[in-house]
Protein backbone atom coordinates (compact mmCIF):
# COMPACT_ATOMS: atom_id res chain seq x y z
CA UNK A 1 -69.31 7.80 40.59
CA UNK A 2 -66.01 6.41 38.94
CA UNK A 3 -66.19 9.96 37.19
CA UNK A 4 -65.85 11.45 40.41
CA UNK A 5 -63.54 9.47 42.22
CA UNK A 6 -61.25 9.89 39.31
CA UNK A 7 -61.65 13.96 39.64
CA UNK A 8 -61.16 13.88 43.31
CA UNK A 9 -57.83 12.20 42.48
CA UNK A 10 -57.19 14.15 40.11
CA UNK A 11 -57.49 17.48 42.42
CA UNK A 12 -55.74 15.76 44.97
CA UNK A 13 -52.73 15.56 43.01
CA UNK A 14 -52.64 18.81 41.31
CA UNK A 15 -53.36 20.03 45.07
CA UNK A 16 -49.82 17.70 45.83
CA UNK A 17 -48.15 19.37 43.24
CA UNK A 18 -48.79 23.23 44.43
CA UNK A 19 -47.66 22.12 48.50
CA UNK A 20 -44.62 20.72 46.24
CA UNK A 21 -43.82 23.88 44.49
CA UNK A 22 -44.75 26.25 47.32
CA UNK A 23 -43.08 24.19 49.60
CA UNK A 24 -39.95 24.81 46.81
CA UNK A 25 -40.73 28.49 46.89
CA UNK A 26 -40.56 29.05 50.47
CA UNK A 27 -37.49 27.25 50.84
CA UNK A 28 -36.03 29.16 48.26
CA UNK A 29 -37.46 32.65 50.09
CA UNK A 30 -35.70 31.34 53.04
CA UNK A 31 -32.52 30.95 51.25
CA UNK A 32 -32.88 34.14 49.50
CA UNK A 33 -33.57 35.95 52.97
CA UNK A 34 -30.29 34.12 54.29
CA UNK A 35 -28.08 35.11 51.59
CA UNK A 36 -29.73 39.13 51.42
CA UNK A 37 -28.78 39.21 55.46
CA UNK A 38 -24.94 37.91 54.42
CA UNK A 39 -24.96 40.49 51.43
CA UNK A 40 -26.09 43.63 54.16
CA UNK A 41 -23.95 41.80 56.76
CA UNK A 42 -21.19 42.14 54.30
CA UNK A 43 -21.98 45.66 52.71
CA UNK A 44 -21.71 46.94 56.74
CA UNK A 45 -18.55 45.52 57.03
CA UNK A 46 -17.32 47.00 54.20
CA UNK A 47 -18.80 50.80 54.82
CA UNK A 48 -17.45 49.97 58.53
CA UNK A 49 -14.20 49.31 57.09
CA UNK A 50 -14.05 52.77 54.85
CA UNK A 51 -14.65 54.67 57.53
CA UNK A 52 -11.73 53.25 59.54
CA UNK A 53 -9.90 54.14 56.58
CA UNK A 54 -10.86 57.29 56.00
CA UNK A 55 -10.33 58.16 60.37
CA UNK A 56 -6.66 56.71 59.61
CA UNK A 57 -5.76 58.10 56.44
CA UNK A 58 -6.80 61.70 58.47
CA UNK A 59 -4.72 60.40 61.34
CA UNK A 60 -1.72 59.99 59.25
CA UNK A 61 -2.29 62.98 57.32
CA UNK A 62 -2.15 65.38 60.33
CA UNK A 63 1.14 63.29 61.85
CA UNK A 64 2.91 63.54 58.56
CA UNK A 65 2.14 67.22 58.68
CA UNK A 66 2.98 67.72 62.24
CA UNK A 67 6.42 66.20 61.62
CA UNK A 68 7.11 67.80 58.48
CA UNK A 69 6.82 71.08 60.75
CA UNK A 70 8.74 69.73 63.46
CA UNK A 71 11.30 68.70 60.93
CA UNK A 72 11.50 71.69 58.97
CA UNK A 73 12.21 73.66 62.46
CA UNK A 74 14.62 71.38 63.23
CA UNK A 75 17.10 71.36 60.32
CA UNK A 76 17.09 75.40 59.78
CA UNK A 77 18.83 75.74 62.51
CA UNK A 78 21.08 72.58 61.91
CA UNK A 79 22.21 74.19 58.58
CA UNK A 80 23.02 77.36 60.34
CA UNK A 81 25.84 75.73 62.42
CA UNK A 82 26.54 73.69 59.74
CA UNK A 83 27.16 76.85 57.45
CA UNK A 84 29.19 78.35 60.30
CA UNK A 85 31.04 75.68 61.04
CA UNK A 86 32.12 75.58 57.46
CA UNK A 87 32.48 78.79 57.09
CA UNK A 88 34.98 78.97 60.02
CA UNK A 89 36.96 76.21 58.48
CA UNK A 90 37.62 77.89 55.12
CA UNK A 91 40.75 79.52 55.80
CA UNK A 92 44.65 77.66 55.68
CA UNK A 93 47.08 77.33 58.38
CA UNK A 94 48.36 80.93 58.11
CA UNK A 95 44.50 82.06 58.10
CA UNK A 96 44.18 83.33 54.46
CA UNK A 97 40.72 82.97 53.12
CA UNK A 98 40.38 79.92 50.65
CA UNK A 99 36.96 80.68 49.12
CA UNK A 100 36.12 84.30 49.29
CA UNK A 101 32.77 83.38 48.14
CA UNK A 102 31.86 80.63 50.00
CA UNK A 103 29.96 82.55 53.24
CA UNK A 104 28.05 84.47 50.63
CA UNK A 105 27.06 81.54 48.88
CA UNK A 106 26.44 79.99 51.83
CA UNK A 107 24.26 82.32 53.02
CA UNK A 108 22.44 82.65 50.22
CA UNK A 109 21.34 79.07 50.32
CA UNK A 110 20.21 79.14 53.88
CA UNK A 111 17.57 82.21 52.40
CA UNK A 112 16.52 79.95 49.92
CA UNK A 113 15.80 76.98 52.31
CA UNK A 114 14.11 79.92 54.77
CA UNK A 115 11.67 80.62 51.99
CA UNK A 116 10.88 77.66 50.83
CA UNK A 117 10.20 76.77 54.62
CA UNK A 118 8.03 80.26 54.34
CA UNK A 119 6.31 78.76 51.49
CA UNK A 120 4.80 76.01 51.76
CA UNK A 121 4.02 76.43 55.76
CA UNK A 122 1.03 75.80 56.93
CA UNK A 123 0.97 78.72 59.32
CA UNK A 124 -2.15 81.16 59.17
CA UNK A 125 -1.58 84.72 58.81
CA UNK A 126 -2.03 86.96 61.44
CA UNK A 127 -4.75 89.62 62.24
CA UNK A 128 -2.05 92.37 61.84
CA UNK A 129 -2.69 91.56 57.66
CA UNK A 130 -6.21 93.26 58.15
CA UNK A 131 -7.60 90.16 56.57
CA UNK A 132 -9.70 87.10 57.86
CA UNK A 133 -9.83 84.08 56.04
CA UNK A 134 -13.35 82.22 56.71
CA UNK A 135 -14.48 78.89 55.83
CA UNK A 136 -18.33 77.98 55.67
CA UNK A 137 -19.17 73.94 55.55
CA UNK A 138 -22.69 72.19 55.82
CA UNK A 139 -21.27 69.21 58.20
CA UNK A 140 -24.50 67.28 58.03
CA UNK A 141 -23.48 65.72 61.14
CA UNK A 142 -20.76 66.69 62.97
CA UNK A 143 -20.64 63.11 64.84
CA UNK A 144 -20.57 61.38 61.87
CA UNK A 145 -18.64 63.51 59.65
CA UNK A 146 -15.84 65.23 62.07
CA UNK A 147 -12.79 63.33 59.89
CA UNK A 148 -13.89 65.47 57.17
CA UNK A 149 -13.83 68.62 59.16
CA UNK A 150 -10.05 66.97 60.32
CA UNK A 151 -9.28 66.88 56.81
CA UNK A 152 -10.22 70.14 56.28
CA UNK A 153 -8.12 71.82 59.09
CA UNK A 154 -5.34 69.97 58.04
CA UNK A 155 -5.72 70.84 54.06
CA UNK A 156 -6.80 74.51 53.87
CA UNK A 157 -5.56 77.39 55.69
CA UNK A 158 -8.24 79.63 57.45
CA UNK A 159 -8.65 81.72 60.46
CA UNK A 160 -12.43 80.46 61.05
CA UNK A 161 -14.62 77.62 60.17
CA UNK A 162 -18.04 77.79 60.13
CA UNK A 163 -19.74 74.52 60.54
CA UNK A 164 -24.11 74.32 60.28
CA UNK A 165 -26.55 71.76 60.02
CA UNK A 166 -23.98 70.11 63.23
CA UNK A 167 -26.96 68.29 64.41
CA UNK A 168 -26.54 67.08 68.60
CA UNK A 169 -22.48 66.48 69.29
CA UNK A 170 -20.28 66.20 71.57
CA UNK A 171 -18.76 68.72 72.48
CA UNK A 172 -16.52 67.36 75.11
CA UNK A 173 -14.99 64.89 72.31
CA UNK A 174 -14.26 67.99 69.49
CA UNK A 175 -12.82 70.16 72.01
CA UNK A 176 -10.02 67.55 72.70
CA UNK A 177 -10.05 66.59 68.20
CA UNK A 178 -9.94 70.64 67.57
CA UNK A 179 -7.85 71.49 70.37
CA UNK A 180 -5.78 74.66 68.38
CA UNK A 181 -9.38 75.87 67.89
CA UNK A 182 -11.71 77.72 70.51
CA UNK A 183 -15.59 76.37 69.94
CA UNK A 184 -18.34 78.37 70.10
CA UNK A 185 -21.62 76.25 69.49
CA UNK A 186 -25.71 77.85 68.99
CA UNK A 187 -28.07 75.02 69.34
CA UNK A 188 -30.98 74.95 66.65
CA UNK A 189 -34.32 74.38 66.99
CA UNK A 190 -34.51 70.19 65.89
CA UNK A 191 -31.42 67.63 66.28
CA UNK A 192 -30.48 68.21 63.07
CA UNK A 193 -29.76 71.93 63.23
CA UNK A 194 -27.12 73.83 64.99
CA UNK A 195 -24.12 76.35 64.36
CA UNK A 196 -20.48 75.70 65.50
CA UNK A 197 -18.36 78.45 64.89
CA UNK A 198 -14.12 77.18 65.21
CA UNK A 199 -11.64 79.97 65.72
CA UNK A 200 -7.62 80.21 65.61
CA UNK A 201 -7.13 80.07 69.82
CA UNK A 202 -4.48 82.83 68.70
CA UNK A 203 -7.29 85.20 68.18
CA UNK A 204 -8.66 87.95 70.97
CA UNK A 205 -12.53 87.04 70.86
CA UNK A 206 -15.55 87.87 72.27
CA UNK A 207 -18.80 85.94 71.79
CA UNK A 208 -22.06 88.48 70.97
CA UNK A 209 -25.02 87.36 72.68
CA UNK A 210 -27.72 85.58 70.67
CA UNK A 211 -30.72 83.71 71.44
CA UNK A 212 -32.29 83.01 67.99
CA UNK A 213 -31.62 79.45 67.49
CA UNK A 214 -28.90 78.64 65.33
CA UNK A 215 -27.15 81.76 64.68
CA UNK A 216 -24.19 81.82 66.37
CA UNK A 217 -21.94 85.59 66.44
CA UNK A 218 -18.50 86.06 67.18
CA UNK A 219 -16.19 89.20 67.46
CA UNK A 220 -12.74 88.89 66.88
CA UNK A 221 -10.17 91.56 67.97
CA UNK A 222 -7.65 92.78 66.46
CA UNK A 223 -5.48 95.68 64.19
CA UNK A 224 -9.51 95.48 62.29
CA UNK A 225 -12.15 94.05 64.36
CA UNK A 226 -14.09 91.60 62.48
CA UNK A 227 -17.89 90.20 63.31
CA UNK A 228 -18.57 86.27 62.26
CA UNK A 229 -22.65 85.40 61.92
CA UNK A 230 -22.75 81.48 61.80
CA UNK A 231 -26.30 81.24 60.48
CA UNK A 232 -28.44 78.34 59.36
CA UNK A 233 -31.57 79.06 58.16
CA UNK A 234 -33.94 75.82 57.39
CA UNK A 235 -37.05 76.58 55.86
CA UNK A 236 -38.65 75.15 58.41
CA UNK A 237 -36.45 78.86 60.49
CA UNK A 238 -39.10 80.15 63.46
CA UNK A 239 -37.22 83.59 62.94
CA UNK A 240 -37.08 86.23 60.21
CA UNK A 241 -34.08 87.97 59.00
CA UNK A 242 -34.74 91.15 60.11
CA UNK A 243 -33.63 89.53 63.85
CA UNK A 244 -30.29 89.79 62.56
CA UNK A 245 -30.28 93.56 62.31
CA UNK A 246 -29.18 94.33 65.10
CA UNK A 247 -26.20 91.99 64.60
CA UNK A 248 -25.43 93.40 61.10
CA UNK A 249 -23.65 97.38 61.35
């Protein structure tokens, strides 16, 4: 009997001992769940805070460029009264020339500034130069993604961007962010698909009808004519390619 009290006790400690340590353990799995909730808490913050980066650094990266354009408009024509002005006081009381050279030289630094204004412009060429310049980019997103696009426009020069995979938008919102652009949008067949095709508002267009799901076609006018097919083709596509035939001449 002894024997048995004494094992009963004995259980009845060792049973003390595991409410002990799980009552340790779950304490420490509540701590644990606290601190992973601050680490996520903080991790969000910090992808929140990249993002408003990146949407200002884009913001500042189109106003610089807007000004530098603005500025670069400006002081051409500055320098051309300047030059005259200068000109017109290079001569001495009786009117005698004192630099024969200097209205040539003049001149010939107001071509230079002219083409180095010419050079690094940012303005697109026109249709007359029987050329179109197209950009194609999987967006992934256009809601979440549209600095990119931003960055794109303000970074590359193009006559047309081609945006797939757009997934549901806005469309309200990007016609006020791409307002130099005209928008022509072909819904796909899930939320995730779609075609958005962005075009130079300086272009003569006219939109092809289409109802295959994300294809989107576009003519644009001009000294060539030129025919844009936006297409996105999933594998998951409920068309074949030979619906595009009668796009394609």
């Amino acid at each position: 009997m002894d024997d048995l009290l004494g094992k009963i006790t004995e259980l009845n400690n060792h049973l003390t001992n595991l409410e002990l340590k799980y009552s340790k353990f779950e304490q420490f799995m509540i701590e644990k769940n606290t601190s992973d909730l601050s680490v996520k808490q903080n991790v969000n913050l910090l992808s929140q805070h990249s993002t408003d980066y990146k949407k200002e650094l884009v913001h500042h990266s189109i106003l610089i460029e807007r000004h530098e354009n603005v500025f670069m408009k400006l002081i051409i024509p500055m320098f051309e009264d300047l030059f005259e002005l200068i000109s017109s006081q290079n001569q001495d009381k009786k009117g005698n020339i004192l630099d024969a050279d200097l209205k040539v030289k003049l001149e010939r630094y107001l071509i230079q500034m002219k083409k180095e204004f010419s050079s690094t412009s940012d303005e697109l060429p026109s249709m007359s130069s029987s050329s179109l310049h197209v950009l194609l980019f999987n967006v992934r997103g256009l809601d979440l993604r549209w600095q990119e696009v931003l960055l794109l426009i303000s970074s590359l020069k193009f006559d047309a961007l081609i945006l797939v995979e757009t997934g549901e938008f806005n469309i309200w919102f990007h016609q006020k962010i791409f307002q130099d652009y005209r928008l022509l949008y072909q819904k796909g067949e899930n939320r995730n698909g779609g075609v958005l095709i962005l075009i130079k508002e300086s272009f003569s267009i006219s939109r092809v009808p289409c109802s295959i799901p994300n294809i989107c076609v576009v003519d644009i006018k001009g000294e060539d004519n030129f025919r844009i097919i936006g297409v996105y083709a999933p594998d998951s596509k409920s068309w074949s390619w030979d619906d595009l035939s009668a796009f394609v001449s």
